[in-house]
PDB file of N, CA and C in Angstrom:
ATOM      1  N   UNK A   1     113.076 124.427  13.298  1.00  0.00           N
ATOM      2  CA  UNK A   1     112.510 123.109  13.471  1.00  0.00           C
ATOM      3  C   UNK A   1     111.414 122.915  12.429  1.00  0.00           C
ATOM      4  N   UNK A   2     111.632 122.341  11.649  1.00  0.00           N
ATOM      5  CA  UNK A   2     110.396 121.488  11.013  1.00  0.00           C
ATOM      6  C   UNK A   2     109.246 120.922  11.603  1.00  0.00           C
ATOM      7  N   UNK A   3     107.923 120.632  10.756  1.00  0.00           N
ATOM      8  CA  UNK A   3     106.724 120.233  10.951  1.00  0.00           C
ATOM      9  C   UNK A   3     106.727 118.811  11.162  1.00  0.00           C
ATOM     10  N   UNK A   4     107.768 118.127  10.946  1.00  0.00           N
ATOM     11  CA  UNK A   4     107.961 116.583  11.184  1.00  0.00           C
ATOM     12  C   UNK A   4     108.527 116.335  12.637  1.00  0.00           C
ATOM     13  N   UNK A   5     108.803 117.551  13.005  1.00  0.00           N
ATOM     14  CA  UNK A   5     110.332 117.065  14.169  1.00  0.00           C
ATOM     15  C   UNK A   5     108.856 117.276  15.602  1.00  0.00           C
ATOM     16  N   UNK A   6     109.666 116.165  16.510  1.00  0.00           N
ATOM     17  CA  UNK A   6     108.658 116.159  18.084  1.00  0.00           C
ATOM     18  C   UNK A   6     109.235 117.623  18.667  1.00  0.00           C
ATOM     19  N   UNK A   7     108.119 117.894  19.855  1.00  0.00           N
ATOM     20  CA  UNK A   7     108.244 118.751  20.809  1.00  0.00           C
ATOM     21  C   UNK A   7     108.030 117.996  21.748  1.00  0.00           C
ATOM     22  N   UNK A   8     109.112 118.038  22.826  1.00  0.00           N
ATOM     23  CA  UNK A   8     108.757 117.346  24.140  1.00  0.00           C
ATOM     24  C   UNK A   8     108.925 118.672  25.710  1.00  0.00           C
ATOM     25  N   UNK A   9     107.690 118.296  26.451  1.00  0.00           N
ATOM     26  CA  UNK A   9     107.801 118.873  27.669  1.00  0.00           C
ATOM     27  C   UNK A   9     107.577 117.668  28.293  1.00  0.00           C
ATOM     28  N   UNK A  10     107.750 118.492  30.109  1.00  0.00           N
ATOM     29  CA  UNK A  10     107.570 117.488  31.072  1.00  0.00           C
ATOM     30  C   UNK A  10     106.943 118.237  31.661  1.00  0.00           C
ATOM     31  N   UNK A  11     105.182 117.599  32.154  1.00  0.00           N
ATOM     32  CA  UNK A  11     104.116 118.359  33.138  1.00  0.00           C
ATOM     33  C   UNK A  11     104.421 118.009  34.194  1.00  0.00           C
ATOM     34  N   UNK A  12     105.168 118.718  35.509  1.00  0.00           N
ATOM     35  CA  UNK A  12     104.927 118.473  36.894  1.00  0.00           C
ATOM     36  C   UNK A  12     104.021 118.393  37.824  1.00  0.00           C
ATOM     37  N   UNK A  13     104.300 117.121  38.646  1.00  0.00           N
ATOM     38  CA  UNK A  13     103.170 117.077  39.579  1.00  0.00           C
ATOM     39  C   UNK A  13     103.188 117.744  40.790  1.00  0.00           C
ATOM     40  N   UNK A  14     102.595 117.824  41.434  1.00  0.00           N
ATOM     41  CA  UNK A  14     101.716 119.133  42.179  1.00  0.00           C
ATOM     42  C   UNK A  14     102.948 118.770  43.341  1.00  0.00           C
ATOM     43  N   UNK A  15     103.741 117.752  43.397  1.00  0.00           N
ATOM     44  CA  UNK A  15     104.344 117.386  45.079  1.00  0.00           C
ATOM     45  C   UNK A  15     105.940 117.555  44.203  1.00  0.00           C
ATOM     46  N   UNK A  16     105.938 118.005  42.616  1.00  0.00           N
ATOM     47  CA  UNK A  16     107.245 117.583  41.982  1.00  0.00           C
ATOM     48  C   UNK A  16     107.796 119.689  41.952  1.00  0.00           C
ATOM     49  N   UNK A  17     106.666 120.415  42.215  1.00  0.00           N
ATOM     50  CA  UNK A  17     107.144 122.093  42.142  1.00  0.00           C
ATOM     51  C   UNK A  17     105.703 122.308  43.110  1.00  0.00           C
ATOM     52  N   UNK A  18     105.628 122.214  44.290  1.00  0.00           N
ATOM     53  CA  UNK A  18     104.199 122.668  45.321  1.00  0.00           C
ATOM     54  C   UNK A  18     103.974 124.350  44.888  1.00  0.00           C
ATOM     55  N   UNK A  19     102.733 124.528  44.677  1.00  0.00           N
ATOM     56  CA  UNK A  19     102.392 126.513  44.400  1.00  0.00           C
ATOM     57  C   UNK A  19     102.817 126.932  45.901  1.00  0.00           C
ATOM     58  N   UNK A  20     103.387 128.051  45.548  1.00  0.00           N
ATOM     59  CA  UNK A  20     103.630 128.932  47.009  1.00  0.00           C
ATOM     60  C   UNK A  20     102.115 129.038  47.356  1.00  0.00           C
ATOM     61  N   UNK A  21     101.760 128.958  48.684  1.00  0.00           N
ATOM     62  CA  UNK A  21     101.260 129.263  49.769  1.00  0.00           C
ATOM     63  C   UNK A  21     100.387 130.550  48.863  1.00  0.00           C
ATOM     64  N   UNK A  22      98.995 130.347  48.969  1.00  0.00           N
ATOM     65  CA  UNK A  22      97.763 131.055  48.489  1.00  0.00           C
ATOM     66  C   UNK A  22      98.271 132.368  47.251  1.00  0.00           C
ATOM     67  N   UNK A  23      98.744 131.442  46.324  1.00  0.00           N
ATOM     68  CA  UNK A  23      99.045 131.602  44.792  1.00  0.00           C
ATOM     69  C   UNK A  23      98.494 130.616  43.770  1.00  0.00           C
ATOM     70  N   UNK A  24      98.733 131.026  42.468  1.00  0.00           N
ATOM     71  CA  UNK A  24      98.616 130.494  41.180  1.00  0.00           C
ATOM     72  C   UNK A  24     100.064 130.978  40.613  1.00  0.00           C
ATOM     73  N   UNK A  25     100.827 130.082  40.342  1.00  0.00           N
ATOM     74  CA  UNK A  25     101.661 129.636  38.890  1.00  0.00           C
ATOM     75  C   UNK A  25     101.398 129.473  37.856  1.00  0.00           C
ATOM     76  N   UNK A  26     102.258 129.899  36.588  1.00  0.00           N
ATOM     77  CA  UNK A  26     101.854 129.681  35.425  1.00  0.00           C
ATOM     78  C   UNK A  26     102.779 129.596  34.766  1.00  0.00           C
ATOM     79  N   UNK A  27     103.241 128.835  34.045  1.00  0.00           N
ATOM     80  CA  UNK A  27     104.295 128.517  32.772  1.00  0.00           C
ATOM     81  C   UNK A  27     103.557 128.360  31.761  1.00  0.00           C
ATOM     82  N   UNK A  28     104.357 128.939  30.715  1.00  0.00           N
ATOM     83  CA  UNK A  28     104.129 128.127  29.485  1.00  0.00           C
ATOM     84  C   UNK A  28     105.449 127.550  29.259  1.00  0.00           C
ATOM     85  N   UNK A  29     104.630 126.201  28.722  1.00  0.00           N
ATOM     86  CA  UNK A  29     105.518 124.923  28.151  1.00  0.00           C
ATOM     87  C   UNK A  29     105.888 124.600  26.772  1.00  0.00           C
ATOM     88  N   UNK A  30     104.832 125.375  25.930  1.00  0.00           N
ATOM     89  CA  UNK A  30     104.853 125.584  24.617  1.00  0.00           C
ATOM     90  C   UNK A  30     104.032 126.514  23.804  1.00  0.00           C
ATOM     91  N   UNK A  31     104.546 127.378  22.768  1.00  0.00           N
ATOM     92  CA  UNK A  31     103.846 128.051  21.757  1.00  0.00           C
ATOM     93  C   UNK A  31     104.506 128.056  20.375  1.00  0.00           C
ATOM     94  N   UNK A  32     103.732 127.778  20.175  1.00  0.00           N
ATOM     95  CA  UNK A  32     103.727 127.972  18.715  1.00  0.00           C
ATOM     96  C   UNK A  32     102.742 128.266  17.565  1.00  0.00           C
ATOM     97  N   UNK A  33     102.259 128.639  16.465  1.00  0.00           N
ATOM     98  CA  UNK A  33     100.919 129.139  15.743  1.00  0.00           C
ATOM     99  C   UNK A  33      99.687 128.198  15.400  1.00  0.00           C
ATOM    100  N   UNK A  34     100.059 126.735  16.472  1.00  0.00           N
ATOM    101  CA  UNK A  34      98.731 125.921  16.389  1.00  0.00           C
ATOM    102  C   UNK A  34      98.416 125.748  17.836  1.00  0.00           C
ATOM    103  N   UNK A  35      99.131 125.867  18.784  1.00  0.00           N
ATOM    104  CA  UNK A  35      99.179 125.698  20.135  1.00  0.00           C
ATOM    105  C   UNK A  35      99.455 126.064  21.343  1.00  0.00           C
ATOM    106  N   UNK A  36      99.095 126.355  22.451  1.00  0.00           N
ATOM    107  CA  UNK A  36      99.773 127.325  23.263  1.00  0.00           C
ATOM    108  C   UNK A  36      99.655 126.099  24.936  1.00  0.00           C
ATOM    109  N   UNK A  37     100.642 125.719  24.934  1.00  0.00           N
ATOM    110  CA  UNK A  37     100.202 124.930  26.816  1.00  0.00           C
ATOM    111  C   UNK A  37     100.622 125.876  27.522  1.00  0.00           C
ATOM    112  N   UNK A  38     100.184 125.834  28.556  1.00  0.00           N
ATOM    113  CA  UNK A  38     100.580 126.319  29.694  1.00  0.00           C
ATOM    114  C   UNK A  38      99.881 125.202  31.288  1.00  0.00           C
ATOM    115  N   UNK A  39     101.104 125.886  31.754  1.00  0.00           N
ATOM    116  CA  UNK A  39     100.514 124.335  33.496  1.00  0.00           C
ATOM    117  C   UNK A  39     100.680 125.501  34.490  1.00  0.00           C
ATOM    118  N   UNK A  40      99.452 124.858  34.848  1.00  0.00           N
ATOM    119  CA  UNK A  40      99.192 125.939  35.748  1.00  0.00           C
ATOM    120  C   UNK A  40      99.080 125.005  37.497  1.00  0.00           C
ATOM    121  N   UNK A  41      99.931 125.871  38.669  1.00  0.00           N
ATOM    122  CA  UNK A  41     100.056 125.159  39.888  1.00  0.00           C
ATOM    123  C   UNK A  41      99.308 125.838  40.840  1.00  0.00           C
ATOM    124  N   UNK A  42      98.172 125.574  41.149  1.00  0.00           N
ATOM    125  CA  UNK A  42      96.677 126.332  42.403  1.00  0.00           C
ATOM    126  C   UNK A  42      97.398 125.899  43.568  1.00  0.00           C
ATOM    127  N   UNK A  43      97.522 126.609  44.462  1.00  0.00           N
ATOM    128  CA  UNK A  43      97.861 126.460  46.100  1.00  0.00           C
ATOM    129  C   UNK A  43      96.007 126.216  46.393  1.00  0.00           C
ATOM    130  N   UNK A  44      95.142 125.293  47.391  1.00  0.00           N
ATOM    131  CA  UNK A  44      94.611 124.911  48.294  1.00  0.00           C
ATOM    132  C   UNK A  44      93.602 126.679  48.078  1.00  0.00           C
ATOM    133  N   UNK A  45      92.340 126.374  47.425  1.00  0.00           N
ATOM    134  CA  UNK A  45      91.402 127.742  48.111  1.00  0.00           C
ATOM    135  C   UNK A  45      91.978 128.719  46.906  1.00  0.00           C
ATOM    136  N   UNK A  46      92.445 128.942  45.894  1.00  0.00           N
ATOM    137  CA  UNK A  46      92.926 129.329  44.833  1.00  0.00           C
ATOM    138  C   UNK A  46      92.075 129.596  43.668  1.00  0.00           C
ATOM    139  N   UNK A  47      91.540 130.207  43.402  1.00  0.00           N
ATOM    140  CA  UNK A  47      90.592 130.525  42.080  1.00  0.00           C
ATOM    141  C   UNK A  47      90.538 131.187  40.567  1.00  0.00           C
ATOM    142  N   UNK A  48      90.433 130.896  39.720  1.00  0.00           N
ATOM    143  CA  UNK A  48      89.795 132.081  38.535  1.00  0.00           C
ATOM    144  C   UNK A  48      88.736 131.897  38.496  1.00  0.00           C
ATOM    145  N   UNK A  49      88.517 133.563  38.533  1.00  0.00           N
ATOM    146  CA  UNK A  49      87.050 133.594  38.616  1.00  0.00           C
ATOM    147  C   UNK A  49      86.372 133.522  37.015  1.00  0.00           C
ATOM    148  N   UNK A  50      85.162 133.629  36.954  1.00  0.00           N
ATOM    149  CA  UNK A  50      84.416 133.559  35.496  1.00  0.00           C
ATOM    150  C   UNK A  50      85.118 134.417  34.567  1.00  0.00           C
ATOM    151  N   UNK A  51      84.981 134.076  33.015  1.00  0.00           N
ATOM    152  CA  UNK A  51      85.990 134.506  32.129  1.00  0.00           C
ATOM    153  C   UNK A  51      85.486 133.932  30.952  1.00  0.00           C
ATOM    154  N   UNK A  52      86.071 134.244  29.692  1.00  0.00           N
ATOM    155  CA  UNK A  52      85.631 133.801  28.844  1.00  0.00           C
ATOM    156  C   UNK A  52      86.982 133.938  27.587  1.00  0.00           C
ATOM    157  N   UNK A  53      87.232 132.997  27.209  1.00  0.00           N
ATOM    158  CA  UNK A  53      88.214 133.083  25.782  1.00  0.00           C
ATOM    159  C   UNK A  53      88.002 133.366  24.522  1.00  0.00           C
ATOM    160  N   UNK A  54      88.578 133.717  23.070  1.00  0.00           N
ATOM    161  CA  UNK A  54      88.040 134.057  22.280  1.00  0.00           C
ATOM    162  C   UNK A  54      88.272 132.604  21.396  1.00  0.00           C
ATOM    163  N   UNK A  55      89.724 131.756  22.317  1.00  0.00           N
ATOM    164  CA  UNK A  55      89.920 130.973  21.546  1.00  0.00           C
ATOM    165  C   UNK A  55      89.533 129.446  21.952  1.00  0.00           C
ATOM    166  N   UNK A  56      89.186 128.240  21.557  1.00  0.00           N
ATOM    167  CA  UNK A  56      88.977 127.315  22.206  1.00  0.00           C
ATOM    168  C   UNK A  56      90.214 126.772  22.714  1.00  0.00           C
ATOM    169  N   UNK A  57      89.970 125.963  23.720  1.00  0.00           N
ATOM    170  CA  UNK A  57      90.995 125.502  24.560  1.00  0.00           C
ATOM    171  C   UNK A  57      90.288 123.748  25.354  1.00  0.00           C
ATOM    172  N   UNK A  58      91.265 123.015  25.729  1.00  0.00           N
ATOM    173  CA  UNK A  58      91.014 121.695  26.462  1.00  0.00           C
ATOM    174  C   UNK A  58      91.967 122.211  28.004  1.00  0.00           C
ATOM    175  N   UNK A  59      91.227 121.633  29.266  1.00  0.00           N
ATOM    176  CA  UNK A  59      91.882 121.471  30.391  1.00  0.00           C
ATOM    177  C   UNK A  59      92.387 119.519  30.543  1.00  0.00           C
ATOM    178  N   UNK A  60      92.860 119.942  31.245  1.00  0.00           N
ATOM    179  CA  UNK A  60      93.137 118.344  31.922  1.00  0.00           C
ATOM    180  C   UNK A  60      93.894 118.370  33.569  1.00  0.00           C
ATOM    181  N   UNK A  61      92.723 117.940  34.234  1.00  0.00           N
ATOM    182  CA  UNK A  61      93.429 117.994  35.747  1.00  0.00           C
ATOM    183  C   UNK A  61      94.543 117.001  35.904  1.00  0.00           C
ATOM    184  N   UNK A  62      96.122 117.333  36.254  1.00  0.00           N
ATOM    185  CA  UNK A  62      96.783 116.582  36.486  1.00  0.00           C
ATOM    186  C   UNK A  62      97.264 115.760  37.774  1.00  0.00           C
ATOM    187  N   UNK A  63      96.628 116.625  38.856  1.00  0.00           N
ATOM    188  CA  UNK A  63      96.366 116.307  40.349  1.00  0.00           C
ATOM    189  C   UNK A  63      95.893 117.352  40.881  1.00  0.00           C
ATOM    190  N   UNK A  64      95.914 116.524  42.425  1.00  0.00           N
ATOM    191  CA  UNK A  64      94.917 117.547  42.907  1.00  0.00           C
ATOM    192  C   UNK A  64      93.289 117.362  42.580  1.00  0.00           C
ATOM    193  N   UNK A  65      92.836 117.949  43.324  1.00  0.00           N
ATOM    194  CA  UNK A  65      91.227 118.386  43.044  1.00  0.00           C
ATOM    195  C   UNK A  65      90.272 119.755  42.809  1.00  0.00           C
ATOM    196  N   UNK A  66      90.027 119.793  41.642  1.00  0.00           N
ATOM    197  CA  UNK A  66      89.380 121.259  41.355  1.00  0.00           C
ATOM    198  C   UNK A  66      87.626 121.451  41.167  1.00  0.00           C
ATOM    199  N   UNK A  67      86.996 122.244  41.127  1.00  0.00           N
ATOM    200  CA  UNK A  67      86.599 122.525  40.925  1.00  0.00           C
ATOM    201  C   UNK A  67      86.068 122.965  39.454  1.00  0.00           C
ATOM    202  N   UNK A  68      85.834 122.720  38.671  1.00  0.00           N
ATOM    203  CA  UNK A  68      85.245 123.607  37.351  1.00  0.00           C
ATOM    204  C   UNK A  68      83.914 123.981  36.769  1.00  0.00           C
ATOM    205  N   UNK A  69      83.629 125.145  36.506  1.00  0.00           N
ATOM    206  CA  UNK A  69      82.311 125.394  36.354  1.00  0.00           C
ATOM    207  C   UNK A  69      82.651 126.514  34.876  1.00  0.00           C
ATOM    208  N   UNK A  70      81.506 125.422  33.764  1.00  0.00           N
ATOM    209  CA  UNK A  70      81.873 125.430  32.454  1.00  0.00           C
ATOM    210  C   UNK A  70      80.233 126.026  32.530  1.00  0.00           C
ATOM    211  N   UNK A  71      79.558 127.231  31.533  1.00  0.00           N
ATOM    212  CA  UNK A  71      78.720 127.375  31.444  1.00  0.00           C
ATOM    213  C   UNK A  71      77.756 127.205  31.997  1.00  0.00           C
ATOM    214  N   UNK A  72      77.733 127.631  33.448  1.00  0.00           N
ATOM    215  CA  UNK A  72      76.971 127.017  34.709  1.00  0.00           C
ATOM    216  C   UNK A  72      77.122 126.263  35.143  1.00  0.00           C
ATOM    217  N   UNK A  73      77.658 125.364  34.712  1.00  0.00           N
ATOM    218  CA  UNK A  73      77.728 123.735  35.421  1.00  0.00           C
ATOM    219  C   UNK A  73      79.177 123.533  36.184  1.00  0.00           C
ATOM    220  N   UNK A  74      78.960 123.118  37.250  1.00  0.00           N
ATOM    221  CA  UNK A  74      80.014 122.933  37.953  1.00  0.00           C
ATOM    222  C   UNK A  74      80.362 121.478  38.480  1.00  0.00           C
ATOM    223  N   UNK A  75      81.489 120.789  38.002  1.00  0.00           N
ATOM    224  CA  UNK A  75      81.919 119.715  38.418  1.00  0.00           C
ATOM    225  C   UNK A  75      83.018 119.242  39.098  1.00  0.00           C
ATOM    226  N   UNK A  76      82.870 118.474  39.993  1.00  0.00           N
ATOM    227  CA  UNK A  76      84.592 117.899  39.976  1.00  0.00           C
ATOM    228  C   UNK A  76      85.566 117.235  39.193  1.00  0.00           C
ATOM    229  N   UNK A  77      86.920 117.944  39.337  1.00  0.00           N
ATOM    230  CA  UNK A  77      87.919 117.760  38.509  1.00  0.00           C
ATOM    231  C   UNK A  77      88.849 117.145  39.156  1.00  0.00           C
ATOM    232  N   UNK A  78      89.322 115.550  39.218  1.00  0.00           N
ATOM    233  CA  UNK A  78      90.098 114.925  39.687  1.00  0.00           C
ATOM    234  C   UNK A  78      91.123 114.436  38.376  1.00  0.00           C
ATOM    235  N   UNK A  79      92.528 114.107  38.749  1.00  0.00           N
ATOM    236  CA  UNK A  79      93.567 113.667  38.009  1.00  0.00           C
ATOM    237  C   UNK A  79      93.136 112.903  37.122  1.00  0.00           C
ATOM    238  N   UNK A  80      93.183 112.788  35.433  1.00  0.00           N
ATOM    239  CA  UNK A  80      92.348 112.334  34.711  1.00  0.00           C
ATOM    240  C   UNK A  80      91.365 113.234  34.014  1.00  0.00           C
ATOM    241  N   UNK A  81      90.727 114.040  34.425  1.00  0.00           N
ATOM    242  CA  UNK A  81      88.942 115.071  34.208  1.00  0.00           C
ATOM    243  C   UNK A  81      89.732 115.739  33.188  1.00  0.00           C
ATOM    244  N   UNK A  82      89.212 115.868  32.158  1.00  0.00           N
ATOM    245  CA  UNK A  82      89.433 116.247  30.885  1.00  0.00           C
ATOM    246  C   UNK A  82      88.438 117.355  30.006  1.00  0.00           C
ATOM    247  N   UNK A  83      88.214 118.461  29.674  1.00  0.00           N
ATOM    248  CA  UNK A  83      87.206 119.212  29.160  1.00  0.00           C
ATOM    249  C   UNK A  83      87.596 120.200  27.459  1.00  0.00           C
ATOM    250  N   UNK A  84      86.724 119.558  27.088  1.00  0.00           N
ATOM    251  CA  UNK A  84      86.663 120.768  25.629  1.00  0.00           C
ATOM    252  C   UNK A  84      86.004 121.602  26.154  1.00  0.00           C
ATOM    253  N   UNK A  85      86.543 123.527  25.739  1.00  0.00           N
ATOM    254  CA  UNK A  85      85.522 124.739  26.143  1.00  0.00           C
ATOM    255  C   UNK A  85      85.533 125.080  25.011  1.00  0.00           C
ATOM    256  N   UNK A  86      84.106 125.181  24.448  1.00  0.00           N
ATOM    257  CA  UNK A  86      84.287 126.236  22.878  1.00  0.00           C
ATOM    258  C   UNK A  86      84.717 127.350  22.735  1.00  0.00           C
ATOM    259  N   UNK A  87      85.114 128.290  22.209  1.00  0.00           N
ATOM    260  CA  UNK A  87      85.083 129.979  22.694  1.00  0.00           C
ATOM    261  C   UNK A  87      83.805 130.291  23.022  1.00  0.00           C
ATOM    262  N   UNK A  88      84.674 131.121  23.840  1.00  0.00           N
ATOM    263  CA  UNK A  88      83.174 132.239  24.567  1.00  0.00           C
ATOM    264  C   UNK A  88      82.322 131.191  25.671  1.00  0.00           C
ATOM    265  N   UNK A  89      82.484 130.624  26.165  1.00  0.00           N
ATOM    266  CA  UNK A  89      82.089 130.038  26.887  1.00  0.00           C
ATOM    267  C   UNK A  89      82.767 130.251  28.746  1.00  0.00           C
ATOM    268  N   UNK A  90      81.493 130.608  29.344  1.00  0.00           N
ATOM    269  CA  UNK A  90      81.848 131.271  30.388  1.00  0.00           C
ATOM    270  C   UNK A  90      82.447 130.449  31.295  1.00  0.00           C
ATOM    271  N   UNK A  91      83.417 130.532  32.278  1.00  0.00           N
ATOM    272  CA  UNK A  91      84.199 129.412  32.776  1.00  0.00           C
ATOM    273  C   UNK A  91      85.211 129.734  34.115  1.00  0.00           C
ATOM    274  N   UNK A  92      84.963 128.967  34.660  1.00  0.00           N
ATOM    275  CA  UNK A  92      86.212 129.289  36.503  1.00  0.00           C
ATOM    276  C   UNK A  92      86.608 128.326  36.981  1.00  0.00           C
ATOM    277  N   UNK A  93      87.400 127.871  38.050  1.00  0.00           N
ATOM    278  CA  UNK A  93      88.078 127.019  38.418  1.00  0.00           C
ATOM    279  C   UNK A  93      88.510 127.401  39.854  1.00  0.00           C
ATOM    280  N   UNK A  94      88.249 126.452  40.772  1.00  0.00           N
ATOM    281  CA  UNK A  94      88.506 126.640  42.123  1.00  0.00           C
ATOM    282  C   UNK A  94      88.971 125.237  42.554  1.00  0.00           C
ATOM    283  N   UNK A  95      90.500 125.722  43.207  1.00  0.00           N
ATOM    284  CA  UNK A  95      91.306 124.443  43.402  1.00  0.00           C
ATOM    285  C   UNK A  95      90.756 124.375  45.067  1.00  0.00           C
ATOM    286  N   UNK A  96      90.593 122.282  45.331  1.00  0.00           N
ATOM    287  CA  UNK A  96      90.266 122.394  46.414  1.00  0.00           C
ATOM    288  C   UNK A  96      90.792 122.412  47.471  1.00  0.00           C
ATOM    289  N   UNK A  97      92.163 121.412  46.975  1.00  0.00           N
ATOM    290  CA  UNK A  97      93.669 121.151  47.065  1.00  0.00           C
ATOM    291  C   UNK A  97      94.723 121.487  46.168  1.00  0.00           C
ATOM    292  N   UNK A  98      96.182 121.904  46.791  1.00  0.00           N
ATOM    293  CA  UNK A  98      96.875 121.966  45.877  1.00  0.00           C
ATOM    294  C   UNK A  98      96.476 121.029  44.782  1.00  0.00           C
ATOM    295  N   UNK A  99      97.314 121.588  43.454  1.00  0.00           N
ATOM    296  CA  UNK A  99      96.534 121.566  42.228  1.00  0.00           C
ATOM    297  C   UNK A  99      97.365 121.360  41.131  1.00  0.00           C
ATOM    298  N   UNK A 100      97.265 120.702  40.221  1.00  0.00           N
ATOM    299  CA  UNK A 100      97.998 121.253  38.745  1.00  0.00           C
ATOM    300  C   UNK A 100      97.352 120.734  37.363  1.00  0.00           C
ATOM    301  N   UNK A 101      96.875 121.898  36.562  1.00  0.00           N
ATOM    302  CA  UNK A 101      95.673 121.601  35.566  1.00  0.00           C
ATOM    303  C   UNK A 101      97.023 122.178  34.573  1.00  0.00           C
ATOM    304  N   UNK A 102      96.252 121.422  33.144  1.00  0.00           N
ATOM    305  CA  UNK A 102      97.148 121.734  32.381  1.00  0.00           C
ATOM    306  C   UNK A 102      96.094 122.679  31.108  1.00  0.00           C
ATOM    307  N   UNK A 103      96.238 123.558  30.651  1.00  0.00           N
ATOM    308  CA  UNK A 103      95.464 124.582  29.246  1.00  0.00           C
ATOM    309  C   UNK A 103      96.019 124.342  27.975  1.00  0.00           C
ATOM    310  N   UNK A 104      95.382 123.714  27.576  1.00  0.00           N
ATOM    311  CA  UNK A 104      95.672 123.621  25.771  1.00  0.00           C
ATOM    312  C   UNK A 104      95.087 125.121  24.973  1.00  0.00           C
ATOM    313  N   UNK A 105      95.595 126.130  24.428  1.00  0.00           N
ATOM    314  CA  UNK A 105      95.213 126.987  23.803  1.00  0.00           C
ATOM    315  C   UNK A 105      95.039 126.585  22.437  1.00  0.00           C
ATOM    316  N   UNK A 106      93.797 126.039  21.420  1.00  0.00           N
ATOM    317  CA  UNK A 106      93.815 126.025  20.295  1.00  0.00           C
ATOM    318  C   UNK A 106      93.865 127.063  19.160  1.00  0.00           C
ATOM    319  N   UNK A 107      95.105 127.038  18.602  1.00  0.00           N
ATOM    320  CA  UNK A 107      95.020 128.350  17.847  1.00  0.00           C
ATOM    321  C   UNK A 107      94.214 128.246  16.503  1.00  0.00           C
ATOM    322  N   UNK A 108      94.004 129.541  15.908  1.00  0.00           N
ATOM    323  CA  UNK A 108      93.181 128.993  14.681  1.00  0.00           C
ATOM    324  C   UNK A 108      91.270 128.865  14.874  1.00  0.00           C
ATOM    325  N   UNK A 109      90.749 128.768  16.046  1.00  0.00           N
ATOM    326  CA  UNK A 109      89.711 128.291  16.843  1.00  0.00           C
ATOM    327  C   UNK A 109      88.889 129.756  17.472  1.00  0.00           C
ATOM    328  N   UNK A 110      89.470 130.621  16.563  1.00  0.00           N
ATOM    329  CA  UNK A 110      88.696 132.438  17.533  1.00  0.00           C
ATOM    330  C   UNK A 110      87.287 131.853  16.912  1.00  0.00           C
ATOM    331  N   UNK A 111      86.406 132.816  17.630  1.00  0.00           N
ATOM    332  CA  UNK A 111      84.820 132.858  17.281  1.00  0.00           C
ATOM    333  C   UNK A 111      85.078 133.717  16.613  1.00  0.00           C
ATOM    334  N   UNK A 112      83.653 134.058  15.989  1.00  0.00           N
ATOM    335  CA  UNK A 112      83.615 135.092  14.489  1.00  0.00           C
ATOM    336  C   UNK A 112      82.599 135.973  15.141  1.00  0.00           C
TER     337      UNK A 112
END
């Protein structure tokens, strides 16, 4: 495939593949050497705990309601909530309800 040609996925919603019962799901939807998605499906009470990447990355809550706490700060994440994390930036996520956030992996983006 060429640099001109589309990539298409389809992100499911949280009622279109439900997470088994006090799990996390994870697909990836795409990789390639600028990008990495992955959708991730939180069952209700579901967490990652603090963590940190080397590479930057964007979330985007696709339903559901989460939790996110980006460098101390913790906010709510409703369908829509959108976040740049730089690398290295300390970070968790606690679904409040079933859930489905989507991870942009930016490649190219390591800290030095």
């Amino acid at each position: 495939m060429s640099n001109a040609e589309a990539t298409w996925f389809h992100i499911a919603r949280a009622e279109d593949s439900p997470p088994r019962k006090n799990s996390i799901l994870s697909e990836t939807l795409l990789g390639n050497e600028h990008l990495k998605v992955i959708r991730f499906a939180f069952a209700a009470g579901q967490e990652l705990s603090e963590h940190t990447a080397t590479k930057a990355a964007m979330l985007e809550q696709i339903s559901g309601e989460c939790e996110w706490t980006m460098g101390g700060e913790t906010r709510q994440a409703l369908p829509g909530t959108s976040a740049y994390l730089p690398p290295n930036l300390p970070h968790s996520l606690r679904a409040k309800e079933d859930s489905v956030v989507l991870l942009l992996l930016l490649h190219g983006t390591e800290a030095g």
